[in-house]
Protein backbone atom coordinates (compact mmCIF):
# COMPACT_ATOMS: atom_id res chain seq x y z
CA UNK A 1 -93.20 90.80 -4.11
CA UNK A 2 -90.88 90.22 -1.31
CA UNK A 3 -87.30 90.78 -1.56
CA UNK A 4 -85.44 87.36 -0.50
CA UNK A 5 -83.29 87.51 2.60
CA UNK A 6 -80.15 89.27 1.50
CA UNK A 7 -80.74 90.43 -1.36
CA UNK A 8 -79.41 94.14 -1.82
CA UNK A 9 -81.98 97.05 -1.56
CA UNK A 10 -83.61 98.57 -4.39
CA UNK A 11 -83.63 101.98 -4.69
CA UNK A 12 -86.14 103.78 -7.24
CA UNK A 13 -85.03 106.45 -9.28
CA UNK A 14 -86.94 110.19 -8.29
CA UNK A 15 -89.80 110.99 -9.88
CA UNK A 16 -89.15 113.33 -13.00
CA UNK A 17 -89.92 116.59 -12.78
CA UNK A 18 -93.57 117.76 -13.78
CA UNK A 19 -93.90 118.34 -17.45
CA UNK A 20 -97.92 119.13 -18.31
CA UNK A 21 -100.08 121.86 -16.68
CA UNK A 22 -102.26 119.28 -14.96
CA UNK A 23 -99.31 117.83 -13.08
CA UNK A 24 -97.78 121.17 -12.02
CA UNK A 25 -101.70 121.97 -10.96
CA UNK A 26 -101.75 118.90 -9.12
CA UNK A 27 -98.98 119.46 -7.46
CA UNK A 28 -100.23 122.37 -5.39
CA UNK A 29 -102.28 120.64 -3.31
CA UNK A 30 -99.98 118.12 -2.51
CA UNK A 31 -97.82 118.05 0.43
CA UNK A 32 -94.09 117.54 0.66
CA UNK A 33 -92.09 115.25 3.16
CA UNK A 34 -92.31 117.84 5.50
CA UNK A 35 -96.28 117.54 5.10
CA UNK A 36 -96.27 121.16 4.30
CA UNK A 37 -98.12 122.94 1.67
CA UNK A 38 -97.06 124.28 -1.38
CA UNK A 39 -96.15 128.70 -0.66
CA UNK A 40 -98.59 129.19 -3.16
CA UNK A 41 -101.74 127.16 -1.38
CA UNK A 42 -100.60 128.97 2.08
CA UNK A 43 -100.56 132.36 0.45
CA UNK A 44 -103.82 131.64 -0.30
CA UNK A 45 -105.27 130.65 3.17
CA UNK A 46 -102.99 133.87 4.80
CA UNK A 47 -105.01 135.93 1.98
CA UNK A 48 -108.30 134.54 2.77
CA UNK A 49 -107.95 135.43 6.47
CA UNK A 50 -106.88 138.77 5.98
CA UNK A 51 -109.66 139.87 3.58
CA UNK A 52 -111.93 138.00 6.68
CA UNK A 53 -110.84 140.26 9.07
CA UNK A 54 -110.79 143.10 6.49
CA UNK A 55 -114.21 142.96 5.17
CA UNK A 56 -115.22 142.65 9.14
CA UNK A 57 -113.45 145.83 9.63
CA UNK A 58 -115.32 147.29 6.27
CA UNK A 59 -118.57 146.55 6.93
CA UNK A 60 -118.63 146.86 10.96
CA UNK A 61 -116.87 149.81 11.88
CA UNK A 62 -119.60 151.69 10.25
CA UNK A 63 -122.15 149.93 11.15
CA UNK A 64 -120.98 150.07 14.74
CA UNK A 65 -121.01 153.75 15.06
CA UNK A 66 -124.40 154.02 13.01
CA UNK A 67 -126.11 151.91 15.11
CA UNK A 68 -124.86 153.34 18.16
CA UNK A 69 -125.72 157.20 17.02
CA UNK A 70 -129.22 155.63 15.96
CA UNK A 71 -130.01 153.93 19.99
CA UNK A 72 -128.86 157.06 21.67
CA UNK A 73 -131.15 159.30 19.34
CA UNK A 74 -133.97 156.98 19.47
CA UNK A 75 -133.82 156.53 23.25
CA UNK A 76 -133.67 160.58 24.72
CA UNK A 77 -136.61 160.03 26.22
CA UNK A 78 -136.23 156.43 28.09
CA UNK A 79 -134.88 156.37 31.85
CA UNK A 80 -131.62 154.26 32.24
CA UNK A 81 -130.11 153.25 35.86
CA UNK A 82 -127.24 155.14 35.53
CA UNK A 83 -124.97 156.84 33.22
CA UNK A 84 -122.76 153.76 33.06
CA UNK A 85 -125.84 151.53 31.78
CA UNK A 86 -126.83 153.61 28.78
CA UNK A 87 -123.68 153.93 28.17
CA UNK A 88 -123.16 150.13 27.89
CA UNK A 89 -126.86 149.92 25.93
CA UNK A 90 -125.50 152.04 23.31
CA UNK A 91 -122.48 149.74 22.93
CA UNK A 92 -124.17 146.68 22.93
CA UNK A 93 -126.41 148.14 20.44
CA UNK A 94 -123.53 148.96 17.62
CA UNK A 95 -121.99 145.56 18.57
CA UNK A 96 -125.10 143.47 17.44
CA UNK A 97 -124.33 145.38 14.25
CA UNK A 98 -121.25 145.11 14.24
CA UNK A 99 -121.58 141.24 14.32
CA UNK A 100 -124.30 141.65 11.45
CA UNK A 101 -123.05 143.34 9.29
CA UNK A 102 -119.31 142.92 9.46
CA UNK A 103 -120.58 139.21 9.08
CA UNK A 104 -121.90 139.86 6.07
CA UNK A 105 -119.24 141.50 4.29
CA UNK A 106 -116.43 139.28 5.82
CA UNK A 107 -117.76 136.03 3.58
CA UNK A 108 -118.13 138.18 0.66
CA UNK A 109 -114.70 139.70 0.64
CA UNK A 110 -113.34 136.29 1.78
CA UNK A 111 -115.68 133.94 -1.06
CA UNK A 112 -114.23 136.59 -3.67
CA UNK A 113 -110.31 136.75 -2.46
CA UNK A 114 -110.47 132.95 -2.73
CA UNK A 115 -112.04 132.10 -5.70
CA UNK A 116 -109.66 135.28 -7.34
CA UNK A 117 -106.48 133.58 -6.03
CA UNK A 118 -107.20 130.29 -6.65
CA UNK A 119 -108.08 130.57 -10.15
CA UNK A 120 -105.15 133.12 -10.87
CA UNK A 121 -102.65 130.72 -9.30
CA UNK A 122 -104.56 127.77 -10.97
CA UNK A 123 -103.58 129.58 -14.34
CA UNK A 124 -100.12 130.30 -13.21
CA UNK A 125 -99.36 126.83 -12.59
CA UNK A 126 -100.88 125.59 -15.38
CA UNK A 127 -99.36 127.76 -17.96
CA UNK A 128 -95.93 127.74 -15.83
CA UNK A 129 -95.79 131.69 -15.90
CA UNK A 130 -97.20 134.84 -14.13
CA UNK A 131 -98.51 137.35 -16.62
CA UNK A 132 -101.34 140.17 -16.36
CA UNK A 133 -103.77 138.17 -18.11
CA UNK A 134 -103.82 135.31 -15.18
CA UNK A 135 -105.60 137.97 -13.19
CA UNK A 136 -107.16 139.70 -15.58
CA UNK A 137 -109.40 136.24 -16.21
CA UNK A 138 -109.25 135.18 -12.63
CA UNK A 139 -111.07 138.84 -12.04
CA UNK A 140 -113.39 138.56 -14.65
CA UNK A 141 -114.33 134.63 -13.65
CA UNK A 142 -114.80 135.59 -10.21
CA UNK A 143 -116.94 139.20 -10.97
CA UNK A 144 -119.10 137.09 -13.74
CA UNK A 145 -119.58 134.60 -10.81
CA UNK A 146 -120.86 136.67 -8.34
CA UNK A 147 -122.88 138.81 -10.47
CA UNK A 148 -124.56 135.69 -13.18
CA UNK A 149 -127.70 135.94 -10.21
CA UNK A 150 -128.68 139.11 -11.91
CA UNK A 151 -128.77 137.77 -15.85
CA UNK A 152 -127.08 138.43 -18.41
CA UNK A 153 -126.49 142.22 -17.68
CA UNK A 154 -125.20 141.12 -13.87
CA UNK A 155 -123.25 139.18 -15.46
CA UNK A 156 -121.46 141.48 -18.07
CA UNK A 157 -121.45 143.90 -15.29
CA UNK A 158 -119.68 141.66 -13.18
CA UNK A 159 -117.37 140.59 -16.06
CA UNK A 160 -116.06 144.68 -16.07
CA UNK A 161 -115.77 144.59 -12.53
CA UNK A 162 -113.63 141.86 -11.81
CA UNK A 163 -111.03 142.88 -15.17
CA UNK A 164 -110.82 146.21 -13.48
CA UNK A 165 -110.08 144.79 -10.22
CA UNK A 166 -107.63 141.71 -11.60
CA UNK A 167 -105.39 144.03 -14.16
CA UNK A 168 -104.66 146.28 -11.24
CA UNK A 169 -103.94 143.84 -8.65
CA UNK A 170 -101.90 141.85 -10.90
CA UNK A 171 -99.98 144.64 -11.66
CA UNK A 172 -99.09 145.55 -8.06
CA UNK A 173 -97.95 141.62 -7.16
CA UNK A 174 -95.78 141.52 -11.05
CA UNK A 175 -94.37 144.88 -9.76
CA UNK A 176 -93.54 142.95 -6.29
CA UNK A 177 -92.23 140.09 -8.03
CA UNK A 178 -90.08 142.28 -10.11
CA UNK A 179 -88.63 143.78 -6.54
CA UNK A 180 -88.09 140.39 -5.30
CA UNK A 181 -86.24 138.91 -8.44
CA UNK A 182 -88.24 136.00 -9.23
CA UNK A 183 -92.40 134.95 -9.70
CA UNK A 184 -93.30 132.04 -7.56
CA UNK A 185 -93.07 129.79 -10.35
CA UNK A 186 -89.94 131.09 -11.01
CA UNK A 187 -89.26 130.36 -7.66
CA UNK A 188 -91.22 127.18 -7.62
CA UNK A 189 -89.51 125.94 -10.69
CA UNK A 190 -85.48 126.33 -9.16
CA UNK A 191 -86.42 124.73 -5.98
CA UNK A 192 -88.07 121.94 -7.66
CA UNK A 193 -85.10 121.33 -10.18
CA UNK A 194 -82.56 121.76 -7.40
CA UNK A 195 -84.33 119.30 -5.39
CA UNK A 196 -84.74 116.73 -7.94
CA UNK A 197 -81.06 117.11 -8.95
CA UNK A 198 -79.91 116.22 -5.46
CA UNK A 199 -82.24 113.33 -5.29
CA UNK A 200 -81.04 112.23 -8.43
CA UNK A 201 -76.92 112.31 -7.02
CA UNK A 202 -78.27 110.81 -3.76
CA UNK A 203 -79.65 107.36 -5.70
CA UNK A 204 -76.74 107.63 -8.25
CA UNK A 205 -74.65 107.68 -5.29
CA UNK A 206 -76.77 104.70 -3.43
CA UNK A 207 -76.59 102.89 -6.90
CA UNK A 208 -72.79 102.85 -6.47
CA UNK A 209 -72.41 101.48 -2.88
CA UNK A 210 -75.06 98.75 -3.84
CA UNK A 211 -73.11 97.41 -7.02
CA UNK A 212 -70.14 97.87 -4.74
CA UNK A 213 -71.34 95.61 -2.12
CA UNK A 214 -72.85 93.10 -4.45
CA UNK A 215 -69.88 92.60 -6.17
CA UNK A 216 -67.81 92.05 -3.09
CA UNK A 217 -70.51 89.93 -1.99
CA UNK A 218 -70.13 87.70 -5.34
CA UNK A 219 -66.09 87.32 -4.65
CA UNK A 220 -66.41 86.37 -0.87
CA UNK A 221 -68.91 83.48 -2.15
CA UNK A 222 -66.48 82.64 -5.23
CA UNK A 223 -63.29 82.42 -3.40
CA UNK A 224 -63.88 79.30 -1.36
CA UNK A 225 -65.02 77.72 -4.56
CA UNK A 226 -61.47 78.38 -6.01
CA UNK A 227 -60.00 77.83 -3.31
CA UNK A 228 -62.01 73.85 -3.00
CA UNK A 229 -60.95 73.66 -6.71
CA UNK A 230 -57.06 74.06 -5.84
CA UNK A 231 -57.17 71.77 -3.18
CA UNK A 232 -58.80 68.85 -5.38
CA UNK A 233 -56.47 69.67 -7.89
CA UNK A 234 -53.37 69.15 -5.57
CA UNK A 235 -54.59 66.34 -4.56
């Protein structure tokens, strides 16, 4: 509904802070008035590129130089142009598999990172705390899920896997936390409370001037009424 013509503004009171795991897990894929994503959702897009460019690294180097040692030994006995063309043969040669296979383990190590570090900071926002065992079930969700193709053996196997590879890691980022002073949701949580505390003081504050102004509003209208009263009464 429309607000009539002078009426003063209304201001609504912030939103209170989350207070269930489903709103704090919402709230990472939300973006602020800045349109920026939570630190948490970018730290997951910087980690998925780096394990891209990573698992390219992995699984191309080698099979560049392979590849390359396998042309020149399989082609002793062909004629080239010139020095400077087998040369480049060779090359282009350990680049196809470079491109092949560092292809192939790029999405892998990417798929995995991802699915890891979403469901570990899934279960950090949820449960409002980082602990060991966040990673330790993010590991073993993400190992079961890659290896469930293989039955039920794959996927006990894969179960192993990813514990051993989430207890570790989540050691190494609580020890990194501990050097930095504060978790992200530690983090998370102060600038959250700070911010709703000064949006709180800002609409008090707004609250003020408008009862302020409406009030001085209401005495400008009632004084020529009194004044209209004297006069008749004078008369």
């Amino acid at each position: 509904m429309a607000e009539p013509p002078g009426a003063p503004p209304v201001f609504c009171r912030p939103a209170p802070l989350p207070q269930t795991g489903w709103e704090r897990l919402s709230e990472l894929w939300r973006r602020d008035e800045q349109q920026q994503y939570p630190e948490e959702t970018v730290n997951i897009a910087k980690a998925a590129f780096t394990a891209g460019v990573v698992g390219w690294l992995y699984g191309g180097l080698p099979a560049f130089v392979s590849a390359r040692k396998a042309f020149i030994e399989s082609s002793r006995g062909e004629i080239f142009q010139s020095r400077a063309d087998a040369v480049q043969s060779a090359h282009r040669a350990g680049l196809r598999s470079f491109i092949r296979y560092g292809w192939r383990w790029s999405w892998r190590v990417v798929a995995f990172t991802t699915i890891f570090n979403v469901v570990s900071t899934g279960l950090s926002a949820y449960r409002d705390k980082t602990a060991i065992s966040n990673f330790a079930a993010a590991g073993a969700f993400t190992g079961a899920l890659f290896r469930m193709h293989l039955g039920l053996q794959g996927l006990a196997g894969g179960i192993v896997f990813g514990t051993a590879f989430g207890v570790p890691a989540g050691g190494l980022l609580m020890a990194m936390y501990g050097l930095a002073g504060e978790t992200l949701q530690e983090k998370r949580r102060r600038e959250r409370k700070e911010l709703y505390e000064q949006r709180l003081a800002e609409w008090q504050s707004k609250l003020n001037i408008t009862e302020i102004l409406g009030q001085t509003e209401n005495n400008a209208q009632g004084r020529p009424e009194m004044e209209r009263a004297r006069d008749l009464k004078n008369y």
